[in-house]
N, C-alpha and C. Protein backbone atom coordinates (compact mmCIF):
# COMPACT_ATOMS: atom_id res chain seq x y z
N UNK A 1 -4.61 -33.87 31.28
CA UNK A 1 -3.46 -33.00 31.47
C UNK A 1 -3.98 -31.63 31.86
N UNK A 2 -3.28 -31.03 32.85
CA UNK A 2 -3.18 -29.79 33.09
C UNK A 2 -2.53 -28.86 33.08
N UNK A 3 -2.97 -27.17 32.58
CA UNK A 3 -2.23 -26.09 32.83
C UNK A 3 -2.19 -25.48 33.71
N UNK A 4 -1.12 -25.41 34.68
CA UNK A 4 -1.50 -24.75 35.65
C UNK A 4 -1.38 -23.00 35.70
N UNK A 5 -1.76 -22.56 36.16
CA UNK A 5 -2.02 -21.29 35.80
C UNK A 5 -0.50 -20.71 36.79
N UNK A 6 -0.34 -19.13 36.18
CA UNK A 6 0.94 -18.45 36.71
C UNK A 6 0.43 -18.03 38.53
N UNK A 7 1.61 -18.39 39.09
CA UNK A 7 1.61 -18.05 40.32
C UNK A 7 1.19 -16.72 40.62
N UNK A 8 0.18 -16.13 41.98
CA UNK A 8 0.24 -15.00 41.65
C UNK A 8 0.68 -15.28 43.85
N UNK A 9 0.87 -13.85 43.92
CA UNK A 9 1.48 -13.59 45.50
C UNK A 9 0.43 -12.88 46.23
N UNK A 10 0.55 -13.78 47.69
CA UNK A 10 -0.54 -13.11 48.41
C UNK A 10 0.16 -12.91 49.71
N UNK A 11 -0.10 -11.92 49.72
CA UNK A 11 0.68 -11.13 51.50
C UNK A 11 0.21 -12.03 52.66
N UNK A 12 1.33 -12.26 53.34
CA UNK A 12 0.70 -13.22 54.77
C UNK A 12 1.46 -12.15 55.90
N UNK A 13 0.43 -11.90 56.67
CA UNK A 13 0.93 -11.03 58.22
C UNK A 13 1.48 -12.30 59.42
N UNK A 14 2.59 -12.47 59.94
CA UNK A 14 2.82 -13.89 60.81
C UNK A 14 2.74 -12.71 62.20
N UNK A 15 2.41 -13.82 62.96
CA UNK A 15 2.21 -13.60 64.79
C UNK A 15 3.14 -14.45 64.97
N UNK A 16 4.72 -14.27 65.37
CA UNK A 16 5.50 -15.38 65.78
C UNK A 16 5.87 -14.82 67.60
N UNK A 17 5.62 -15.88 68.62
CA UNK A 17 5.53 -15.62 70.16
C UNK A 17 6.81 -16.55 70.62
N UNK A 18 7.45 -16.05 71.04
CA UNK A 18 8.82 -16.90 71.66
C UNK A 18 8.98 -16.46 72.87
N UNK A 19 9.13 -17.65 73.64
CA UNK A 19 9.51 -17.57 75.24
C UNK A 19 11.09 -17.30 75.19
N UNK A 20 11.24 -15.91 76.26
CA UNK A 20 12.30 -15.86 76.23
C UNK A 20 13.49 -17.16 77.07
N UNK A 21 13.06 -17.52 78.14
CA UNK A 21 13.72 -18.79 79.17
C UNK A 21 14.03 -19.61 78.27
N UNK A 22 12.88 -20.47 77.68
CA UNK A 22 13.20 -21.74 76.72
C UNK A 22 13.40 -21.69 75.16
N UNK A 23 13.25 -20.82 74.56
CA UNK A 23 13.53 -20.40 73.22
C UNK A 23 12.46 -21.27 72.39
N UNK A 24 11.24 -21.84 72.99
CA UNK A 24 9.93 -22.32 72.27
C UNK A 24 9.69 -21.29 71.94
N UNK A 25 8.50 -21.57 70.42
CA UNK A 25 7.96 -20.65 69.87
C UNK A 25 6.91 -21.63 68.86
N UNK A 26 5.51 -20.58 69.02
CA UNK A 26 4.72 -20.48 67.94
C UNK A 26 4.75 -19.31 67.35
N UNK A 27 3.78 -20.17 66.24
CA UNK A 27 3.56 -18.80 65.22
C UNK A 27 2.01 -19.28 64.28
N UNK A 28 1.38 -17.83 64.12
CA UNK A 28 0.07 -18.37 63.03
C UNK A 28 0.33 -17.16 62.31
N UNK A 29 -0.17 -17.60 61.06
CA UNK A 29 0.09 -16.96 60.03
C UNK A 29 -1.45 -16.13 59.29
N UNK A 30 -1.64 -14.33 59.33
CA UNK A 30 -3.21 -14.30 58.84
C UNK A 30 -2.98 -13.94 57.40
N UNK A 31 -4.14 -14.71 56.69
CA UNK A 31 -4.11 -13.73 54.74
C UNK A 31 -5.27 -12.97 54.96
N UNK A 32 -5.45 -11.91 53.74
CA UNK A 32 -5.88 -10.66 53.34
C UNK A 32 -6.27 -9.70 54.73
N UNK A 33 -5.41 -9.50 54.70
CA UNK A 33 -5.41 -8.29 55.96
C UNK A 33 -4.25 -7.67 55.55
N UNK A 34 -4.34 -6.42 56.89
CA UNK A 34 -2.99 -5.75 56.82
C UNK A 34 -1.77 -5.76 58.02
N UNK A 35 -0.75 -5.15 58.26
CA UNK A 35 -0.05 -5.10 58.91
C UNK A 35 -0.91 -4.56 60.31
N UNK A 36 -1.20 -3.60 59.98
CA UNK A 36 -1.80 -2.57 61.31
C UNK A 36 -3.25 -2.96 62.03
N UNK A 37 -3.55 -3.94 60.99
CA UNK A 37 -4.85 -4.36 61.33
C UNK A 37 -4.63 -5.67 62.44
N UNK A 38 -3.81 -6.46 62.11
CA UNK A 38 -2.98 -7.94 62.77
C UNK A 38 -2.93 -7.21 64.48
N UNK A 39 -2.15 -5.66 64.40
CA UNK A 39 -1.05 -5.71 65.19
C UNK A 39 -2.36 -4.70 66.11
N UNK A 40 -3.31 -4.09 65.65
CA UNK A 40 -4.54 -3.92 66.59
C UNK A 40 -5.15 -5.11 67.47
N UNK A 41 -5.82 -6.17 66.29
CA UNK A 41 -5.78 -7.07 66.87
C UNK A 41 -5.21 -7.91 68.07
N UNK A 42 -4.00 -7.96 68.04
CA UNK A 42 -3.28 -8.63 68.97
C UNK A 42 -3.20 -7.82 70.20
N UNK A 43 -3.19 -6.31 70.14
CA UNK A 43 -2.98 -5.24 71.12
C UNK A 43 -4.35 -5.63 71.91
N UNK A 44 -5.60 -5.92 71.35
CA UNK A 44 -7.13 -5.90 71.82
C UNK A 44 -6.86 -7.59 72.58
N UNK A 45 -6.73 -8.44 72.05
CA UNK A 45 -6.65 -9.80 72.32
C UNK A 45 -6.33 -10.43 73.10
N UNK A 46 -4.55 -10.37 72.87
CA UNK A 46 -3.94 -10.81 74.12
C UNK A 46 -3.64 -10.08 75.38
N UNK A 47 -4.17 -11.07 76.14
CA UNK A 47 -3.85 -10.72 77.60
C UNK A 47 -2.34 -10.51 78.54
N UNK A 48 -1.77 -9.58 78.49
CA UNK A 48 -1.01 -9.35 78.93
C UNK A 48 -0.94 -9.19 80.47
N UNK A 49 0.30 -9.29 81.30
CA UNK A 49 0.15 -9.00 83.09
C UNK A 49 1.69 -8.53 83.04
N UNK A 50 1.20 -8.31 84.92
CA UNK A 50 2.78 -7.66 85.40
C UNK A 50 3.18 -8.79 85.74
N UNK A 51 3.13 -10.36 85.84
CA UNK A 51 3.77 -11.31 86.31
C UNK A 51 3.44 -12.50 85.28
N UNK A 52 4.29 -13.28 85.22
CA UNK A 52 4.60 -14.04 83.99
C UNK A 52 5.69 -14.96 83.33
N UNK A 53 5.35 -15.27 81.69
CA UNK A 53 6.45 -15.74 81.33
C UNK A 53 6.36 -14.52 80.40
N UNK A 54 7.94 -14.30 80.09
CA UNK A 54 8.95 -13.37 79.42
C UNK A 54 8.77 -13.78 78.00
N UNK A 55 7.90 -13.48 77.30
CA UNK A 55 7.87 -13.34 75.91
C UNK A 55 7.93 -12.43 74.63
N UNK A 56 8.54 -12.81 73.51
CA UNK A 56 9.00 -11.50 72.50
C UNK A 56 7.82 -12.00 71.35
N UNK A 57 6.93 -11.07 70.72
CA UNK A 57 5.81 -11.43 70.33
C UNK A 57 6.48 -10.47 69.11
N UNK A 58 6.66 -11.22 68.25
CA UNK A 58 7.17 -10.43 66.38
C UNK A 58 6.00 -10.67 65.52
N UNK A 59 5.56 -9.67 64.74
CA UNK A 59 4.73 -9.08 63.86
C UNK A 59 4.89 -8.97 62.69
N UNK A 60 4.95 -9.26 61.48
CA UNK A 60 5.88 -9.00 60.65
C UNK A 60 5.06 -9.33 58.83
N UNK A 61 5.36 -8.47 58.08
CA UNK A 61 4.16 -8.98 56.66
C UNK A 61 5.54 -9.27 55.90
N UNK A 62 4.69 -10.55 54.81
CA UNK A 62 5.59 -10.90 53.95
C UNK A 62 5.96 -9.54 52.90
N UNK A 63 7.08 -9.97 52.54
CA UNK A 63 7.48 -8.91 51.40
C UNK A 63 7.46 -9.88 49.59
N UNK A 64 7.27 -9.29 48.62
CA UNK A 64 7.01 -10.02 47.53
C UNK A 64 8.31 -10.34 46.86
N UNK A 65 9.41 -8.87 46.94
CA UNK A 65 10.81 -9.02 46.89
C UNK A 65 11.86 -9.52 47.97
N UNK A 66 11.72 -9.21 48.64
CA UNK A 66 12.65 -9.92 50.19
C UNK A 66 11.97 -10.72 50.97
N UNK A 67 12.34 -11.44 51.69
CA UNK A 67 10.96 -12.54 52.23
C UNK A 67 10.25 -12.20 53.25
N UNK A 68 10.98 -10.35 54.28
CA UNK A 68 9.99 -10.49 55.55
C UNK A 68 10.10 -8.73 55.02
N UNK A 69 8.72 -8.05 54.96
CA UNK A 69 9.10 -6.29 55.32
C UNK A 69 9.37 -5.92 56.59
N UNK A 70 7.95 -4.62 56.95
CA UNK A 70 7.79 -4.19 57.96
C UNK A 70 7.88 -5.30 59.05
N UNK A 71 7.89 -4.74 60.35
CA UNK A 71 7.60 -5.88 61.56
C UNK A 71 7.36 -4.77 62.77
N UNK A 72 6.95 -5.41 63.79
CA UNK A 72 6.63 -4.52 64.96
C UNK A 72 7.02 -5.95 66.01
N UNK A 73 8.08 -5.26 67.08
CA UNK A 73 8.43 -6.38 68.34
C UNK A 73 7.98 -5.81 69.63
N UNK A 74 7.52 -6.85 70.54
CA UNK A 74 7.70 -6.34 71.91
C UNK A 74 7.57 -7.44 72.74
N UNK A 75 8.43 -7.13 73.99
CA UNK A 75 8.17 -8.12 74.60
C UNK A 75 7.33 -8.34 75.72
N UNK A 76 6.51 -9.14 75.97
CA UNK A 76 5.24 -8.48 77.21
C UNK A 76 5.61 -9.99 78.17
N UNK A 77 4.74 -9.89 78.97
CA UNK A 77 4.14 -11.40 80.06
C UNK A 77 3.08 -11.64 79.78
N UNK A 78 2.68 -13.05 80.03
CA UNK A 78 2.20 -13.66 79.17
C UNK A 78 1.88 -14.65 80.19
N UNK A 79 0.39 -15.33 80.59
CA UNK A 79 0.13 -16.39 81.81
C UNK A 79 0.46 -17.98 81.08
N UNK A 80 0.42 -17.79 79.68
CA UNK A 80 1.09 -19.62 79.17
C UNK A 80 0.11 -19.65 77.57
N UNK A 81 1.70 -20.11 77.14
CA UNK A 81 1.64 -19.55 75.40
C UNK A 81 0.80 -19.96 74.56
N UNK A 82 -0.23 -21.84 75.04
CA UNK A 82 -0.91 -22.03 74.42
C UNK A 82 -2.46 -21.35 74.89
N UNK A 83 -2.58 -20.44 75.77
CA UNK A 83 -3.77 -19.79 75.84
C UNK A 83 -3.46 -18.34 75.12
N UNK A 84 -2.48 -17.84 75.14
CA UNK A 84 -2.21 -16.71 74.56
C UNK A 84 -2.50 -16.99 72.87
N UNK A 85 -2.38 -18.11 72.68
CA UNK A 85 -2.58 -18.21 70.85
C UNK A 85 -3.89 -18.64 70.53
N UNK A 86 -4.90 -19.19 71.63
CA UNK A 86 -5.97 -19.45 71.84
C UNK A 86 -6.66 -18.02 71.69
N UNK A 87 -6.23 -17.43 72.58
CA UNK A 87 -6.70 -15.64 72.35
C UNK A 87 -6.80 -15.04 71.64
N UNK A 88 -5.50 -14.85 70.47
CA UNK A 88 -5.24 -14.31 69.17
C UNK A 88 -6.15 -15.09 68.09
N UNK A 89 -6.54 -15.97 68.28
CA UNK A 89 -7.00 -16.73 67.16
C UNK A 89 -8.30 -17.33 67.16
N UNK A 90 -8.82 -16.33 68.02
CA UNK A 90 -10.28 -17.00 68.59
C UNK A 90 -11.20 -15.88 67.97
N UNK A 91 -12.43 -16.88 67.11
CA UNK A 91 -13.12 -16.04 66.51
C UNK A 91 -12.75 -15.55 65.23
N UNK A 92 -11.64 -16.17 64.54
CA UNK A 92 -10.93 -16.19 63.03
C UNK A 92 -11.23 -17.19 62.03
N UNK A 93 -11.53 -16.85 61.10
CA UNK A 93 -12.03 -18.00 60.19
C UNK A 93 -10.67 -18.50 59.49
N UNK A 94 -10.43 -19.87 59.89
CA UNK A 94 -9.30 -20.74 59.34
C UNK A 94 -9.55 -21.23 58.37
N UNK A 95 -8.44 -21.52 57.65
CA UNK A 95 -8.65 -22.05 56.15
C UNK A 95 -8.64 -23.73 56.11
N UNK A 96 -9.31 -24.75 55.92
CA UNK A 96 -9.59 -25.96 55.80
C UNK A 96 -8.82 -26.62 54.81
N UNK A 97 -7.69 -27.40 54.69
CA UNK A 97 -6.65 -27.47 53.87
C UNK A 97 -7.34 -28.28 52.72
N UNK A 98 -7.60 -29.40 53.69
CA UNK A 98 -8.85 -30.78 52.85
C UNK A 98 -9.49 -30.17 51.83
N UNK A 99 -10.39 -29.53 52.56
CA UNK A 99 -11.34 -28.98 51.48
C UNK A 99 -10.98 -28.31 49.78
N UNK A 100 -10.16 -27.22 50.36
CA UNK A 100 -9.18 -26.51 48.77
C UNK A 100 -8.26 -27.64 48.07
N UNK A 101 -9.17 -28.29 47.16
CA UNK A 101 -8.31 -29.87 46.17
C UNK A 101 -8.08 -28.46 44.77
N UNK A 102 -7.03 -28.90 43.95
CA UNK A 102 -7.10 -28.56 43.14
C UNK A 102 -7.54 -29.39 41.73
């Protein structure tokens, strides 16, 4: 038998990218970071142009009392959404689900 121990809360910053035409969307989610740090990141990362697809790229950290705080939107162009998340997420150490058993 086990006790499981009290929940404790950990801030998640989400990258959610939605095409404006088709209303697809991803999203990845980063832990222990910050808001401003995510939203540098993404400014350095993704590749933006003057010709494109029409996308709204939301920023946003969890809140511990309400479920979303701060956020930062914009909408840029974008040459195709699964290289754009390839970009953002390249060179990030992902968390291995398998591995963390309790």
């Amino acid at each position: 038998m086990k006790v499981y121990p009290p929940l404790t809360y950990t801030p998640v910053v989400r990258v959610e990218i939605k095409v404006l035409s088709t209303g697809e969307m991803r999203s990845v989610s980063f832990c222990k970071t910050t808001l401003d740090e995510v939203i540098d990141h993404v400014n350095k990362t993704l590749k933006t142009g003057i010709v494109g697809i029409k996308v709204r790229v939301n920023i946003r950290i969890s809140d511990q009392v309400k479920r979303w705080g701060k956020q930062k939107i914009a909408t840029v162009l974008i040459n195709d959404l699964d290289e754009a998340f390839t970009q953002i997420t390249e060179g990030i150490e992902t968390l291995d689900w398998k591995v963390i058993k309790g």
